[in-house]
Protein backbone atom coordinates (compact mmCIF):
# COMPACT_ATOMS: atom_id res chain seq x y z
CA UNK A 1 5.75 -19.71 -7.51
CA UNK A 2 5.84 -19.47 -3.78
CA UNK A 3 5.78 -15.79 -2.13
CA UNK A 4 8.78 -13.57 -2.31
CA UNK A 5 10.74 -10.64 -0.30
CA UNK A 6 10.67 -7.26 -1.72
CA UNK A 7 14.46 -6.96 -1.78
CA UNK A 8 14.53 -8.14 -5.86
CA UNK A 9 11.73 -5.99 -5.80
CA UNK A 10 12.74 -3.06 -5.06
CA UNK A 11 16.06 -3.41 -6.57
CA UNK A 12 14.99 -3.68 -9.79
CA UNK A 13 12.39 -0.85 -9.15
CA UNK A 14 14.82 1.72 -8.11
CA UNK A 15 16.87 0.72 -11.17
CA UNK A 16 13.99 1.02 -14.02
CA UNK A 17 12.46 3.93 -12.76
CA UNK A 18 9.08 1.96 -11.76
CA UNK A 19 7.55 1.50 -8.42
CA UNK A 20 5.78 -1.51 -7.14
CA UNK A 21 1.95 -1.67 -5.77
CA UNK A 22 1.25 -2.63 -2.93
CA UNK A 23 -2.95 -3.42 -2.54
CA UNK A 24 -4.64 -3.92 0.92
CA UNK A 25 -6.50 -6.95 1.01
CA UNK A 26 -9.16 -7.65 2.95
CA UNK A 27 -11.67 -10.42 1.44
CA UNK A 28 -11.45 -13.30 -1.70
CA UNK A 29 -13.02 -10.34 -4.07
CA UNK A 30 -9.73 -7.79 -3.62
CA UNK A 31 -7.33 -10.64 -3.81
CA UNK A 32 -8.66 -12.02 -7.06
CA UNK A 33 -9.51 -8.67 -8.68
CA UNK A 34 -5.85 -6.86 -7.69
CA UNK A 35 -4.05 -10.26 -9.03
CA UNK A 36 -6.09 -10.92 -12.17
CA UNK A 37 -4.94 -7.59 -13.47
CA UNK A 38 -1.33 -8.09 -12.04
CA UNK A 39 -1.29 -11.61 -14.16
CA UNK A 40 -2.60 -10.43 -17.19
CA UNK A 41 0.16 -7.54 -16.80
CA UNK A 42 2.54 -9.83 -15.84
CA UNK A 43 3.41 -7.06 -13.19
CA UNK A 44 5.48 -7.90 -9.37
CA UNK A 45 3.20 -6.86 -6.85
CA UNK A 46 2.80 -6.53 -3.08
CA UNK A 47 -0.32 -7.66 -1.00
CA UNK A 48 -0.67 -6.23 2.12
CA UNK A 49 -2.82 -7.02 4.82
CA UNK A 50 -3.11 -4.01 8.08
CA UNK A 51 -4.23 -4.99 11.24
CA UNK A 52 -8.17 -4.35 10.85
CA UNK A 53 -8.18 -6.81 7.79
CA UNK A 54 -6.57 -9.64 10.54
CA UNK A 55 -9.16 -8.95 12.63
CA UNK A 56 -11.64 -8.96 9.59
CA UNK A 57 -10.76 -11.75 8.01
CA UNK A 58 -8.34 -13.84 9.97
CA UNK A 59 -5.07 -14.08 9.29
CA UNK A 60 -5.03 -17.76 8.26
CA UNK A 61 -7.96 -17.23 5.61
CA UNK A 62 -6.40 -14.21 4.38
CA UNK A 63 -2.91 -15.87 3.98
CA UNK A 64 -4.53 -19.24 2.10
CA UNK A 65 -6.56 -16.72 -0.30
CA UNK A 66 -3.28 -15.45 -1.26
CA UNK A 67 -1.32 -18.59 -1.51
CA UNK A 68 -4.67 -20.20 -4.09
CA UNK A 69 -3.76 -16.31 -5.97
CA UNK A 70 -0.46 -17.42 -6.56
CA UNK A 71 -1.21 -20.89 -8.01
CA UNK A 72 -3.50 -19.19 -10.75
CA UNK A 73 -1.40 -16.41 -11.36
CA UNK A 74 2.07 -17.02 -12.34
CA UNK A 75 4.04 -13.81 -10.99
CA UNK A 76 6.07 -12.45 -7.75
CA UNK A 77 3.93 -11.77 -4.98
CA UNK A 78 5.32 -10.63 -1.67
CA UNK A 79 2.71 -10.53 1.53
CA UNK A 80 3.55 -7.43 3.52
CA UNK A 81 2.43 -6.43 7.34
CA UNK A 82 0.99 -2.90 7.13
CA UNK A 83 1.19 -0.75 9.83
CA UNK A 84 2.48 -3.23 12.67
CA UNK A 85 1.84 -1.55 15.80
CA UNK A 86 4.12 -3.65 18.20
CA UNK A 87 6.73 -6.20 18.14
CA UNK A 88 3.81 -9.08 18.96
CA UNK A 89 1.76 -8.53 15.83
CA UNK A 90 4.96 -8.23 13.35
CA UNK A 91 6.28 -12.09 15.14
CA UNK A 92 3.06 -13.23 14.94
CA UNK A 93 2.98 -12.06 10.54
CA UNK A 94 6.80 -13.47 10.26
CA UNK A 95 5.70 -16.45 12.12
CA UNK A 96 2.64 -17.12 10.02
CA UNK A 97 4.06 -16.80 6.87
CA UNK A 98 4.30 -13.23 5.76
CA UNK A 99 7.68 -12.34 3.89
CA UNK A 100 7.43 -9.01 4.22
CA UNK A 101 6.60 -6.71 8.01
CA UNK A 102 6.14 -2.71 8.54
CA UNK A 103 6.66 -1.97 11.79
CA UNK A 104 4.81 1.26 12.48
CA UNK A 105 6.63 3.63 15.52
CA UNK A 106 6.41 6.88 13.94
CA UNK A 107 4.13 8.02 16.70
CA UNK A 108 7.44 7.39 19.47
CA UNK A 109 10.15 9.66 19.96
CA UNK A 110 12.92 9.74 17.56
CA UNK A 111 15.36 6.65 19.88
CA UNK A 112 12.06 4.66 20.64
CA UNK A 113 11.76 4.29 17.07
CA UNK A 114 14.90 3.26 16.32
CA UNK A 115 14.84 1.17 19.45
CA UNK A 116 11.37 -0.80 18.56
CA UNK A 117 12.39 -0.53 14.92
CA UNK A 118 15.74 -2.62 15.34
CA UNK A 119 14.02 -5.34 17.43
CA UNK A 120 11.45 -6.02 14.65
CA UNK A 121 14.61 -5.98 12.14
CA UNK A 122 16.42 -8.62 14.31
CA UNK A 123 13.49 -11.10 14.85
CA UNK A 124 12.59 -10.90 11.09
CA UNK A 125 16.40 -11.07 9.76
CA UNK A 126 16.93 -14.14 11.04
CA UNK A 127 13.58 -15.73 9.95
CA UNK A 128 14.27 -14.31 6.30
CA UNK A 129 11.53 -11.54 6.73
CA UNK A 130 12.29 -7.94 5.08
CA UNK A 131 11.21 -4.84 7.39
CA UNK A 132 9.55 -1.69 6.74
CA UNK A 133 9.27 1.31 8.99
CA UNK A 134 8.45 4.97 9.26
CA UNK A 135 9.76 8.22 9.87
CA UNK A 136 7.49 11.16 9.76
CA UNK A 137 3.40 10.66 10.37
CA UNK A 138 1.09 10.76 7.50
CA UNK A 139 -2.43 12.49 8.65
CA UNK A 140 -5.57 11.01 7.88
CA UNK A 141 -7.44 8.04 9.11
CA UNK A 142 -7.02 4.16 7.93
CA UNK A 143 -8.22 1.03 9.44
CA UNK A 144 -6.29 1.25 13.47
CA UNK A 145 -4.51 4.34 11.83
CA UNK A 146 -5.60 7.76 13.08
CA UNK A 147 -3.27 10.92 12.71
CA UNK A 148 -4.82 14.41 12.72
CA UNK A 149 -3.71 17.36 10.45
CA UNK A 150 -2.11 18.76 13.87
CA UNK A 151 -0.08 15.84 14.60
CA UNK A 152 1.39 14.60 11.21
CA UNK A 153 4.48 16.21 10.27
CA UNK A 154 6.58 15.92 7.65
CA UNK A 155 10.14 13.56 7.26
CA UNK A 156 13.11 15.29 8.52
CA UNK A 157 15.82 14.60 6.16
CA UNK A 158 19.00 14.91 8.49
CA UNK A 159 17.21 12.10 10.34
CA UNK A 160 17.07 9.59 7.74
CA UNK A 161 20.54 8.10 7.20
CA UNK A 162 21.26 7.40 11.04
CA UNK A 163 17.69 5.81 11.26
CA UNK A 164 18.94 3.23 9.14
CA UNK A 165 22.10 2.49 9.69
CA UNK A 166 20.96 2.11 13.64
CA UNK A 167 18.23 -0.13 12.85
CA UNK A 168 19.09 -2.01 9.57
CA UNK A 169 15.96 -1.12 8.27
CA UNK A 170 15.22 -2.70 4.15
CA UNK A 171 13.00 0.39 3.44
CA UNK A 172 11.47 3.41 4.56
CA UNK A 173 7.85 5.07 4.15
CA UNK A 174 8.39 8.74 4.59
CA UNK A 175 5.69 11.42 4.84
CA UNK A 176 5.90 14.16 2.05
CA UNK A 177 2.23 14.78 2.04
CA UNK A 178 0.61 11.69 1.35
CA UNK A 179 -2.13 11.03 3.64
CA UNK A 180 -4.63 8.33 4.44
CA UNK A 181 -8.05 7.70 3.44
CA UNK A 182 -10.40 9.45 0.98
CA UNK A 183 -10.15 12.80 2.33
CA UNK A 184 -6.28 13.91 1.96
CA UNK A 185 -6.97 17.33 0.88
CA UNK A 186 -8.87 20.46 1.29
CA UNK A 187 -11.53 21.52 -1.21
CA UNK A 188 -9.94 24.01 -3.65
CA UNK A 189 -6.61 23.38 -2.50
CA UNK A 190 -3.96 21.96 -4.82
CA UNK A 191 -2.66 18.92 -4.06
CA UNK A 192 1.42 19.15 -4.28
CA UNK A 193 3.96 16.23 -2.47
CA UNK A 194 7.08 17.64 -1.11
CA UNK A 195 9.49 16.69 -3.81
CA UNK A 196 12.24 19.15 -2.22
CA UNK A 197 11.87 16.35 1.00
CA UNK A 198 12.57 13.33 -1.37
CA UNK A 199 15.54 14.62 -3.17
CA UNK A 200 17.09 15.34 -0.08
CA UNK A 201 16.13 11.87 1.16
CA UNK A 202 17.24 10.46 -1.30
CA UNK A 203 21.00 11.74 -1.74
CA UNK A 204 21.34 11.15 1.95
CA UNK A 205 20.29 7.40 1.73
CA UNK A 206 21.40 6.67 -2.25
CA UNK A 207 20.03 3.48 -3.57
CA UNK A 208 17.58 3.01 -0.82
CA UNK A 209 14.27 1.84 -1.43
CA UNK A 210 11.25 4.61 -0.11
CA UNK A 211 7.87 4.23 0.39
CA UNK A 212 5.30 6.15 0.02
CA UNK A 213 1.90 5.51 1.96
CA UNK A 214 -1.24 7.15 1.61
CA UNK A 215 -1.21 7.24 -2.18
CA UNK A 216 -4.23 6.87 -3.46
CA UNK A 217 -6.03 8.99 -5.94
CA UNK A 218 -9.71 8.97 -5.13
CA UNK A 219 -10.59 7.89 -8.79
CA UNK A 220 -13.81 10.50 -9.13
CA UNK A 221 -15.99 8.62 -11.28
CA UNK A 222 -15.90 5.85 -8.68
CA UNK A 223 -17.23 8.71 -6.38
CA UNK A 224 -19.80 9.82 -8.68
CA UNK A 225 -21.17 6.66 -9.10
CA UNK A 226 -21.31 6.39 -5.32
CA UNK A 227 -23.01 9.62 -4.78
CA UNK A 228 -25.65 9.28 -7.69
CA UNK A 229 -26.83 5.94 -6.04
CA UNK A 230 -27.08 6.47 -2.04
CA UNK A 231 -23.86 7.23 -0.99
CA UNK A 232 -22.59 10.38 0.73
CA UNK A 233 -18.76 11.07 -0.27
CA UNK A 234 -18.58 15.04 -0.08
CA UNK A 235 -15.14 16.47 -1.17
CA UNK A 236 -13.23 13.56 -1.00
CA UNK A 237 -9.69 13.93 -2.82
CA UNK A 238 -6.56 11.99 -3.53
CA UNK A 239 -3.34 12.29 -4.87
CA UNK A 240 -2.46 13.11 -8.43
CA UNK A 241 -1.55 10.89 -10.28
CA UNK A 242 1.22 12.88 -12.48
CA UNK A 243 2.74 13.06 -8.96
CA UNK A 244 2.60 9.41 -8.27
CA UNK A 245 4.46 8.87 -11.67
CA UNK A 246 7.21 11.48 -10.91
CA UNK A 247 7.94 9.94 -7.60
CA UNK A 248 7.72 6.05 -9.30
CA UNK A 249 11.08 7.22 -11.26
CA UNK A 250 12.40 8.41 -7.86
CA UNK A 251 13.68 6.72 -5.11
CA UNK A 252 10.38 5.63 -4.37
CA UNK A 253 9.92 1.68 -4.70
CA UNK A 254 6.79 0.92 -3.33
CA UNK A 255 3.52 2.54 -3.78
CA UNK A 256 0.17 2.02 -1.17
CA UNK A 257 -2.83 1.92 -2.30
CA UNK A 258 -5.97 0.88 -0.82
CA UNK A 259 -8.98 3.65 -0.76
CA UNK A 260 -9.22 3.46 -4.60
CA UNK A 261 -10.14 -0.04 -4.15
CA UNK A 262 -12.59 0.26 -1.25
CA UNK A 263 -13.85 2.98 -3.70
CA UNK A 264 -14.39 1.16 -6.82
CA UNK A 265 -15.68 -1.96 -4.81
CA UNK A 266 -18.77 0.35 -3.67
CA UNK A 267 -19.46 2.02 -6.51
CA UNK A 268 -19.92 -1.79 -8.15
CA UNK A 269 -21.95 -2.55 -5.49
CA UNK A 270 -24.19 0.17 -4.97
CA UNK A 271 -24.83 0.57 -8.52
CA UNK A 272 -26.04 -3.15 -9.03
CA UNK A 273 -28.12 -3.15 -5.70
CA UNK A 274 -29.97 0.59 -6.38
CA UNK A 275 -30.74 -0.77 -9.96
CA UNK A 276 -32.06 -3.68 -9.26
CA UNK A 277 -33.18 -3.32 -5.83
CA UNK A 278 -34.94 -7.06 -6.15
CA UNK A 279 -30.97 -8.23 -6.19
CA UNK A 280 -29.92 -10.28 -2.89
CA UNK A 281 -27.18 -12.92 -4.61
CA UNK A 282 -23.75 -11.84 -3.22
CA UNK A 283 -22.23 -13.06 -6.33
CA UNK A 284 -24.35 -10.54 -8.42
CA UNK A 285 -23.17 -7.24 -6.81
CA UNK A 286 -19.48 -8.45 -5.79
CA UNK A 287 -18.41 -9.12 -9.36
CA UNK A 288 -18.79 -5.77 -10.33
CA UNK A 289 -16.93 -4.59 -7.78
CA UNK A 290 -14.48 -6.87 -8.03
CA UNK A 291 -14.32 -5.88 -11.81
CA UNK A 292 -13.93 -2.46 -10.92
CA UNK A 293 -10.82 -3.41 -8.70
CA UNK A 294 -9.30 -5.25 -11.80
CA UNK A 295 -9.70 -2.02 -13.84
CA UNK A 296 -8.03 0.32 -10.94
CA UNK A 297 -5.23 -1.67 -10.50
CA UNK A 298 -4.60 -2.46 -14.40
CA UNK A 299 -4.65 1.49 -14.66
CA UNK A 300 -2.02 1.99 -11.71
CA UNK A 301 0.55 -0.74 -12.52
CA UNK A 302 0.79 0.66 -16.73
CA UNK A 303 -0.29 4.07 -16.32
CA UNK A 304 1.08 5.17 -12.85
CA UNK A 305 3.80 2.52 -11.20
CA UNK A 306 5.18 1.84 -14.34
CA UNK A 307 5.63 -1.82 -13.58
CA UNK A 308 4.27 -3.78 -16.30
CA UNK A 309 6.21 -6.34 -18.24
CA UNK A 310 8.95 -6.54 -14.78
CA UNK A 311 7.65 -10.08 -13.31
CA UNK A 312 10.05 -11.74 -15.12
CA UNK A 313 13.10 -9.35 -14.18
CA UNK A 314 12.28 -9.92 -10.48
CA UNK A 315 11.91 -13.62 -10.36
């Protein structure tokens, strides 16, 4: 089937109590691991490409990798901008194929985000693109994405409703204390998400579709096997995955993921190439890594999203 909008998506989501995954991609391996398991599953899911995978891999390889995904696997895929950081680079993804664009102004003032916001909603309205933006700045680091502990802040409810009805906005990532990257919390600290923030979010935009960014869980035998064969990953932590759940049968519709992948991709190959150091055949150390992708995201779409089984609902 060709690629699809999030808005069936998401509606179907909010009303099953299930989110949706959405997987950075950023190379053949990702894209066949994260939709082999999505297949077998027969689960909806999201890819989404950020700006330092474009540069990576170029946006025309990256978008013809996901079109051969979707004549091999026979489910609803919907290729999604992440973290646009101008009007330019969303265009450019609505004009080159992408049905799905976040524009990214959290960083502006409160107006300049609506302002930047509705321009992006405009240009990709009328060229049947769905939008995604931000309110509220998730710390942590992520491909061009860089927000220290000191500068993220948390969603301010009261803000939400007039945010989209001035800028027409199809969904909204919020910051509840997500974060980006491997390292979202502090050692001995206890990982909690602001679920008082998300209620209130949610009653004063009802039966709107949230996002949640920042949402992986650092998957720590991924980081064991990384550490016990070269690599140097000290205290890195995610997000639990109880939490994850409990906000999947929210108002939360879309879930990001991306450093559990990067994670189990490493472990695959480091563990191939430090036991058989005599190894040099791409192909030997990236299909273990790409297994380990398969596993990760079979694990998040029954055990965490919930969204197993819904392909054919959202078709």
């Amino acid at each position: 089937m060709a690629l699809v909008t999030t808005t069936k998506m998401f509606k179907k989501a909010y009303e099953g109590g299930y989110a949706i995954g959405a997987f950075n991609v950023n190379n053949m391996e990702i894209i066949q691991g994260i939709t082999e398991a999505a297949g077998e599953l027969n689960a909806p899911i999201i890819l989404q490409v950020s700006a330092g995978a474009r540069k990576y891999a170029n946006h025309q390889y990256l978008v013809k990798l996901v079109e051969a995904a979707l004549e091999i696997n026979d489910i609803p895929i919907a290729l999604h901008l992440d973290h646009g950081a101008d009007f330019d680079i969303c265009k450019s993804c609505v004009d080159g194929g992408f049905t799905s664009v976040m524009i990214d102004a959290s960083k502006y003032p409160f107006e300049e985000n609506i302002e930047l916001t509705k321009k992006v909603v405009e240009y990709a309205h009328d060229h049947g693109v769905v939008v995604e933006a931000e309110l509220g700045k998730l710390a942590g680091i992520e491909d061009d994405v860089n927000v220290s502990e000191e500068d993220s802040s948390y969603t301010q409810p009261d803000e939400v409703e007039e945010f989209v009805d001035k800028t027409g906005v199809d969904s909204l990532a919020i910051a509840i204390g997500t974060s980006h990257g491997a390292y979202k919390f502090k050692p001995g600290t206890k990982p909690q998400l602001r679920f008082d923030i998300l209620h209130e979010i949610e009653k004063r935009i009802p039966e709107f579709p949230i996002v949640l960014h920042g949402a992986s869980s650092v998957p720590q035998e991924y980081v064991k096997i990384i550490n016990e064969h070269g690599g140097k990953l000290k205290d890195a932590i995610g997000v639990p995955e109880d939490q994850l759940r409990e906000a999947a049968r929210s108002a939360v519709c879309k879930i990001n993921i991306d450093s559990d992948l990067r994670l189990g991709l490493t472990a695959g190959i480091r563990q191939v190439m430090w036991e058989d150091p005599s190894i040099f055949d791409p192909r030997d150390y990236l299909k273990v890594g790409r297994a380990n992708i398969k596993t990760i995201v079979a694990h998040k779409i029954k055990d965490v999203l919930g969204s197993d089984g819904k392909a054919d609902e959202v078709r």
